[in-house]
PDB file of N, CA and C in Angstrom:
ATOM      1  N   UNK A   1      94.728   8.388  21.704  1.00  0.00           N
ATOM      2  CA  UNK A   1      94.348   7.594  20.548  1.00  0.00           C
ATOM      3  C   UNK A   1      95.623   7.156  19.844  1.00  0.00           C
ATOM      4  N   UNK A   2      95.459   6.394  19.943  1.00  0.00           N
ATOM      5  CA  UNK A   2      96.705   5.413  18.994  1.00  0.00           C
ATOM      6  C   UNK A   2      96.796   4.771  17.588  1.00  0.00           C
ATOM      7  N   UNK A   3      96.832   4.832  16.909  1.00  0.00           N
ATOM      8  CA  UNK A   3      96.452   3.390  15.791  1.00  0.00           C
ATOM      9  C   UNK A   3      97.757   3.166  14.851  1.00  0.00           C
ATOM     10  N   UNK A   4      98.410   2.255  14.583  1.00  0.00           N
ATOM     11  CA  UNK A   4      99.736   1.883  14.279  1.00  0.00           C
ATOM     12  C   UNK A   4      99.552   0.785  12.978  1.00  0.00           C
ATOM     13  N   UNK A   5      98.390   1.291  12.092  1.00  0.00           N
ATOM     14  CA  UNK A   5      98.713   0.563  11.336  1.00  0.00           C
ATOM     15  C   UNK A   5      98.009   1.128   9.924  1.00  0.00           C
ATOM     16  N   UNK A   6      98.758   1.039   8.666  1.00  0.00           N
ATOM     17  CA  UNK A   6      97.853   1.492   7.617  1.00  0.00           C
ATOM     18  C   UNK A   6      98.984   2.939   7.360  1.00  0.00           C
ATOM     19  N   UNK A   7      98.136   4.145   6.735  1.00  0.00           N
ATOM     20  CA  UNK A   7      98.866   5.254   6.461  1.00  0.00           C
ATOM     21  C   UNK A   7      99.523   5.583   7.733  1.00  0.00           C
ATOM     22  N   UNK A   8      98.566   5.666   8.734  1.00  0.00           N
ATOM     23  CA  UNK A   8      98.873   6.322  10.210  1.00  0.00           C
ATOM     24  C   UNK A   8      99.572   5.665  10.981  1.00  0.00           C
ATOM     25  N   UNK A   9     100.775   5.246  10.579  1.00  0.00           N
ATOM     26  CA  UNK A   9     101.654   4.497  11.660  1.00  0.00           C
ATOM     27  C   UNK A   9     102.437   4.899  12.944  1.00  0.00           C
ATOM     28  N   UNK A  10     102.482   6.401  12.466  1.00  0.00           N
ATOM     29  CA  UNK A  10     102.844   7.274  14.029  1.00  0.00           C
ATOM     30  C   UNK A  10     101.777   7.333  14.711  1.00  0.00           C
ATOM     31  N   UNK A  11     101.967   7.357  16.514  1.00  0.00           N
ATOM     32  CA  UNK A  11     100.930   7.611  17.297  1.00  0.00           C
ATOM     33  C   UNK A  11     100.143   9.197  16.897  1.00  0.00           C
ATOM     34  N   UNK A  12      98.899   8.802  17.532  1.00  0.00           N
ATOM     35  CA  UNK A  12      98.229  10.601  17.068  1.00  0.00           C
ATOM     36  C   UNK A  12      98.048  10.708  18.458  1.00  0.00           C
ATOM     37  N   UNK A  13      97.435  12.050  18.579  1.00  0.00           N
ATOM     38  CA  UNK A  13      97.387  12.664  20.269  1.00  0.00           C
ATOM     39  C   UNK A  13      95.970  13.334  19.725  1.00  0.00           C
ATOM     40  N   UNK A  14      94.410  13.556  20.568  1.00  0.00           N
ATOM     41  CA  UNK A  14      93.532  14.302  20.115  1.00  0.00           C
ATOM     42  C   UNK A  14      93.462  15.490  20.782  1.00  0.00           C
ATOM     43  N   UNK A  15      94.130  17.152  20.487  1.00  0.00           N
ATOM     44  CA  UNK A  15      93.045  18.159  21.510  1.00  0.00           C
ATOM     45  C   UNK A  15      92.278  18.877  20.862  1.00  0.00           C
ATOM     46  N   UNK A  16      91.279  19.028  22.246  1.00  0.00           N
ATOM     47  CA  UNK A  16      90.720  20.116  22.319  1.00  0.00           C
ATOM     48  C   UNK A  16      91.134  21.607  22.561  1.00  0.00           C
ATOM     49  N   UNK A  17      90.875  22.681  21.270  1.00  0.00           N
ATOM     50  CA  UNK A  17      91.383  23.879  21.574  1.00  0.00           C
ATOM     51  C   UNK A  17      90.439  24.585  22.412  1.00  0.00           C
ATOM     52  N   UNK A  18      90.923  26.112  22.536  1.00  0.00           N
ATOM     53  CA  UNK A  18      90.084  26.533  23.664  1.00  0.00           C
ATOM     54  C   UNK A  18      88.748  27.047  23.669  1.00  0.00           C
ATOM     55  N   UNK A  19      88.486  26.874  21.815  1.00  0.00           N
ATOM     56  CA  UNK A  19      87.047  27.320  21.524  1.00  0.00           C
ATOM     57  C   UNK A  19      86.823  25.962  20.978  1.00  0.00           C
ATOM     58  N   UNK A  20      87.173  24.935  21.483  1.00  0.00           N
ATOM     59  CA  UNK A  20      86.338  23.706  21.061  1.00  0.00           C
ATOM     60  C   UNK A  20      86.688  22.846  19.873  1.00  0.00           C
ATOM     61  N   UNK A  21      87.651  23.506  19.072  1.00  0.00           N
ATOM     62  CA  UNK A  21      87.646  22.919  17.787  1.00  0.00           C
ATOM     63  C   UNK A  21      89.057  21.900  18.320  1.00  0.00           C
ATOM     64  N   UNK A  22      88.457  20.732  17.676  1.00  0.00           N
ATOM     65  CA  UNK A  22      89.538  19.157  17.784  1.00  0.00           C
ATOM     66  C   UNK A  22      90.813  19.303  16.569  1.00  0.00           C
ATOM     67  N   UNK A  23      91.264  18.258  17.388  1.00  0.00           N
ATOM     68  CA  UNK A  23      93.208  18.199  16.484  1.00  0.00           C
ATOM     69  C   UNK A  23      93.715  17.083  16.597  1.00  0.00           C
ATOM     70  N   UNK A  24      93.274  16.734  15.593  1.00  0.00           N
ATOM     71  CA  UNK A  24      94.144  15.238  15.752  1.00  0.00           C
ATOM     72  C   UNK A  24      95.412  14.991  14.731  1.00  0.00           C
ATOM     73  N   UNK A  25      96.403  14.825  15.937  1.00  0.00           N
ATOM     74  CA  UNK A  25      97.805  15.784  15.642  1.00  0.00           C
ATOM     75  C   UNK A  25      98.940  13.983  15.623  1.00  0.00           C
ATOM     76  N   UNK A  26      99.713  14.249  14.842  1.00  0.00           N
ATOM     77  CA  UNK A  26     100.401  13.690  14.728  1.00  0.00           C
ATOM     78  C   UNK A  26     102.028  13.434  15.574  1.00  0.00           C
ATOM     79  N   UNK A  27     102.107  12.361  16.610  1.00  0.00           N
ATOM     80  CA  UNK A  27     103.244  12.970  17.851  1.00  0.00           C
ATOM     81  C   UNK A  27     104.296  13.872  17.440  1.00  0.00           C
ATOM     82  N   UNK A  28     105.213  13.048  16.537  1.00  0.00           N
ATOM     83  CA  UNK A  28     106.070  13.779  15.580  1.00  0.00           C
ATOM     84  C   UNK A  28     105.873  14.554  15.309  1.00  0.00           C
ATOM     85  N   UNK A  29     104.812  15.356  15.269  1.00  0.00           N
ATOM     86  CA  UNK A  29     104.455  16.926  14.448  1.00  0.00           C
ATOM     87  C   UNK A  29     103.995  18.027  15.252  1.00  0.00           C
ATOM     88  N   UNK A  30     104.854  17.325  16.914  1.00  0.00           N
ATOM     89  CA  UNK A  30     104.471  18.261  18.025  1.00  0.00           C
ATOM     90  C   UNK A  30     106.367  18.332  18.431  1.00  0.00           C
ATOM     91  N   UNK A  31     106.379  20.288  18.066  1.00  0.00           N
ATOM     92  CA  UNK A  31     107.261  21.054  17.773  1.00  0.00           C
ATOM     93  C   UNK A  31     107.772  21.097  19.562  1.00  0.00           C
ATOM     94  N   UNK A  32     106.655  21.548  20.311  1.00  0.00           N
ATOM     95  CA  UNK A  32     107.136  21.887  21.461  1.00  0.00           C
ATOM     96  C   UNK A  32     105.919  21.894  22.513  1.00  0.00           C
ATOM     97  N   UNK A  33     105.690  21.638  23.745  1.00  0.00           N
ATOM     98  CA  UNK A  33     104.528  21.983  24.868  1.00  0.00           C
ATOM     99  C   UNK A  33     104.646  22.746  25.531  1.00  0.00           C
ATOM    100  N   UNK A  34     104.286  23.724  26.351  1.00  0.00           N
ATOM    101  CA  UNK A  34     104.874  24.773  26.897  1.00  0.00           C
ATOM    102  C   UNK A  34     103.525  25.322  28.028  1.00  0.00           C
ATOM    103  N   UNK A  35     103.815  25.007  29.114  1.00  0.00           N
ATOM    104  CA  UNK A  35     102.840  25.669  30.091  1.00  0.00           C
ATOM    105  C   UNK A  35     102.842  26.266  31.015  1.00  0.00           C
ATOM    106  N   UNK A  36     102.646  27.879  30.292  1.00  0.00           N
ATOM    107  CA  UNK A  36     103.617  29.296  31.156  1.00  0.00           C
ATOM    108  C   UNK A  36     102.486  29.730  31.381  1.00  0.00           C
ATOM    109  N   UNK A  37     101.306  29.883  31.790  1.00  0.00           N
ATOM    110  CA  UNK A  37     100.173  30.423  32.572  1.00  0.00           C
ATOM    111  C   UNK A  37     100.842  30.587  34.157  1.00  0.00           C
ATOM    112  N   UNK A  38      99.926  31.591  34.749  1.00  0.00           N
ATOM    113  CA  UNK A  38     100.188  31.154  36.285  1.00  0.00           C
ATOM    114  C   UNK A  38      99.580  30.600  36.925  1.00  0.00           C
ATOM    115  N   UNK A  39      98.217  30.105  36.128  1.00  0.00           N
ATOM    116  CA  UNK A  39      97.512  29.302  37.119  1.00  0.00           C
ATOM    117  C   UNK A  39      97.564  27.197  36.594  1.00  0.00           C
ATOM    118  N   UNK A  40      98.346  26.940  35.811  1.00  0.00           N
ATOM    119  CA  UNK A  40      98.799  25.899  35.133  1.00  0.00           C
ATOM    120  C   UNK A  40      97.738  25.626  34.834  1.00  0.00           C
ATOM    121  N   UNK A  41      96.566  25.646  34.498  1.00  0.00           N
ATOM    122  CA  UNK A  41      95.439  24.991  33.700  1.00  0.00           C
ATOM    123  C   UNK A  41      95.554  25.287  32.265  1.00  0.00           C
ATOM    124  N   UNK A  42      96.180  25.521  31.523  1.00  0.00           N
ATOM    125  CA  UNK A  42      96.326  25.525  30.314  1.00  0.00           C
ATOM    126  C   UNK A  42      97.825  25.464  29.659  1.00  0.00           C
ATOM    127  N   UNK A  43      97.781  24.563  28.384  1.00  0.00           N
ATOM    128  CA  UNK A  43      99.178  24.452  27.532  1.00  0.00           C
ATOM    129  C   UNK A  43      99.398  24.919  25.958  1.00  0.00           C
ATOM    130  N   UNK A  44     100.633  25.469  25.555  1.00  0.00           N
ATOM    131  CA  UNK A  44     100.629  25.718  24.416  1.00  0.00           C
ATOM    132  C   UNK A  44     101.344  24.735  23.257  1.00  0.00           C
ATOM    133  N   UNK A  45     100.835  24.250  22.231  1.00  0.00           N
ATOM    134  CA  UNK A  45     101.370  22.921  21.435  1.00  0.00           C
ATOM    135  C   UNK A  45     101.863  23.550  20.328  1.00  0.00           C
ATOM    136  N   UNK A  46     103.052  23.601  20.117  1.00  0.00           N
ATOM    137  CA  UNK A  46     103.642  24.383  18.684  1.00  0.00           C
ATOM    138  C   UNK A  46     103.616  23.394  17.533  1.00  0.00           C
ATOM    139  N   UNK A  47     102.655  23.190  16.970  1.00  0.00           N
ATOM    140  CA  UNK A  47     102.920  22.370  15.343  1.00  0.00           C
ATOM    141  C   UNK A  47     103.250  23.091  14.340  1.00  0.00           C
ATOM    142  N   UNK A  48     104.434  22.953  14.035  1.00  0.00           N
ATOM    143  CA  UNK A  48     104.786  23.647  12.696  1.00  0.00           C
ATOM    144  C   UNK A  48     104.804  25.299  13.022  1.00  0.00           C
ATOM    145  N   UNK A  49     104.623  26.079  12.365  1.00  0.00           N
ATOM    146  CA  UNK A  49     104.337  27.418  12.715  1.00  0.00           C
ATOM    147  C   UNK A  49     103.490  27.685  13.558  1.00  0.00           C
ATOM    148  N   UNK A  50     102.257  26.901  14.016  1.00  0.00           N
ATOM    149  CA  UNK A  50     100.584  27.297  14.732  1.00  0.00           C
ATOM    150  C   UNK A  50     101.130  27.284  15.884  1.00  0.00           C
ATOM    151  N   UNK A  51     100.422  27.735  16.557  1.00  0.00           N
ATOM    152  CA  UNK A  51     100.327  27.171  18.559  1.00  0.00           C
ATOM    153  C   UNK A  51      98.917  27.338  18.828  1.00  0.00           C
ATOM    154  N   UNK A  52      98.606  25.554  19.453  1.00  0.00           N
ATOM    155  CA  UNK A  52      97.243  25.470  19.697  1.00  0.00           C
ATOM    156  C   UNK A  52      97.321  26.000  21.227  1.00  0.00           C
ATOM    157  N   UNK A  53      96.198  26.575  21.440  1.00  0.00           N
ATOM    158  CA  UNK A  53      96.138  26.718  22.748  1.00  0.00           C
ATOM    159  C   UNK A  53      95.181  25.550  23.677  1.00  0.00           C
ATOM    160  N   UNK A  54      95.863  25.033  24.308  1.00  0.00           N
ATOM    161  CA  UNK A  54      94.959  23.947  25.086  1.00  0.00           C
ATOM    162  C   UNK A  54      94.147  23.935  26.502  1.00  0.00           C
ATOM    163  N   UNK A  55      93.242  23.730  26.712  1.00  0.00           N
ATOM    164  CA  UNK A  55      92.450  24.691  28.035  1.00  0.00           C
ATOM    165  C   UNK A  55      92.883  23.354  29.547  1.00  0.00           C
ATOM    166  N   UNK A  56      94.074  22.714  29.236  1.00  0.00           N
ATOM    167  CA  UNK A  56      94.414  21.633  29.873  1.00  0.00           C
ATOM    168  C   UNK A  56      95.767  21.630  30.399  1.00  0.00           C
ATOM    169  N   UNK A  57      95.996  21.659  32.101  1.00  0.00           N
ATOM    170  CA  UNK A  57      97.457  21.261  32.149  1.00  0.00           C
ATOM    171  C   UNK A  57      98.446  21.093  31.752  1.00  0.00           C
ATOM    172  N   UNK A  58      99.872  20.838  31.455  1.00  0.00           N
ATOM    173  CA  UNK A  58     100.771  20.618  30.929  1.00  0.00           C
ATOM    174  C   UNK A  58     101.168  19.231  31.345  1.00  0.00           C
ATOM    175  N   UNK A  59     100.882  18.768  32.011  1.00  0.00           N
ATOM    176  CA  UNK A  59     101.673  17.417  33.107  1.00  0.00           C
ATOM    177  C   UNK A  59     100.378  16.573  32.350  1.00  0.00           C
ATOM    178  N   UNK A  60      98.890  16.844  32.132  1.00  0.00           N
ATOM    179  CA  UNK A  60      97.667  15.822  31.463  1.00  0.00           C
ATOM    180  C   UNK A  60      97.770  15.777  29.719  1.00  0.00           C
ATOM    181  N   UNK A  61      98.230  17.216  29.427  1.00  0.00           N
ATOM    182  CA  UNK A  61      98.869  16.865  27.753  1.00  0.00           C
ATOM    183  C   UNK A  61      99.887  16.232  27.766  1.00  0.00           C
ATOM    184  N   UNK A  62     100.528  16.151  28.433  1.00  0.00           N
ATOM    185  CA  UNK A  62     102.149  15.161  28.047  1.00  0.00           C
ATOM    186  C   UNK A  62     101.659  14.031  28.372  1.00  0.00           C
ATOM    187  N   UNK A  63     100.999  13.693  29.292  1.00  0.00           N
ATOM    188  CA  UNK A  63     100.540  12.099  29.517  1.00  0.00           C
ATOM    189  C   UNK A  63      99.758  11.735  28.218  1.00  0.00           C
ATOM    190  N   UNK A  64      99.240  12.633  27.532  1.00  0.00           N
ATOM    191  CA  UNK A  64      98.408  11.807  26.324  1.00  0.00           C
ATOM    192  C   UNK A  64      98.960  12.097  25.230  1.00  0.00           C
ATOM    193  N   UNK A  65     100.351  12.830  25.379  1.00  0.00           N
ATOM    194  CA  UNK A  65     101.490  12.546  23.958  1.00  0.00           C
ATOM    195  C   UNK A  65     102.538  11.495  24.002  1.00  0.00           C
ATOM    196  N   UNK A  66     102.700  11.621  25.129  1.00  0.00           N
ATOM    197  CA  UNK A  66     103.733  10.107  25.968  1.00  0.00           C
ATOM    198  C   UNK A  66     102.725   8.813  25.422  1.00  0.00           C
ATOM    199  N   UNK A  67     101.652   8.959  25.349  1.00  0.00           N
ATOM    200  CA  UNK A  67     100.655   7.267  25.733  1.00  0.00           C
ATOM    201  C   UNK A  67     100.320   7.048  27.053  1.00  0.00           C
ATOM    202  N   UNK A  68     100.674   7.505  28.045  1.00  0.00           N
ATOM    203  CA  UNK A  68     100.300   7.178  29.449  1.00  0.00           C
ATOM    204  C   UNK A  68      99.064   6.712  29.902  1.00  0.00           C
ATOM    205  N   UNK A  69      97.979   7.400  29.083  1.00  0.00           N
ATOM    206  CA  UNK A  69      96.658   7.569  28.972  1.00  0.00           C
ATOM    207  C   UNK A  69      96.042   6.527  28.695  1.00  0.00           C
ATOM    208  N   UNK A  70      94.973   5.539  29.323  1.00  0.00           N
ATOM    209  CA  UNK A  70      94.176   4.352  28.680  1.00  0.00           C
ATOM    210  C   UNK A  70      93.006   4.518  27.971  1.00  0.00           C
TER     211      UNK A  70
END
């Protein structure tokens, strides 16, 4: 999700955490990604102090913080 105009002029990124609850996160306000599982199906998103846990790849979250994503 994108939108570039108005208050929200930075790109946003939306996840899903691992009990379901949404985040619609601001790019800039993503600290770090990190996807140390051993089975790579899941990533960790450091905003600020938090770390969301994401029930998603690391290589499919970066494509939808990059923009890659249509």
């Amino acid at each position: 999700m994108r939108r570039r105009s108005g208050a929200w002029s930075e790109p946003l990124v939306r996840l899903n955490d691992e009990e379901g609850r949404r985040h619609l996160v601001r790019v800039g306000h993503i600290n770090a990604l990190s996807g140390t599982d051993l089975l790579q199906n899941e990533t960790f998103v450091k905003l600020g102090s938090q770390i969301v846990r994401v029930p998603e790849p690391l290589d499919a979250v970066l494509e939808r913080v990059l923009g890659e994503e249509d």
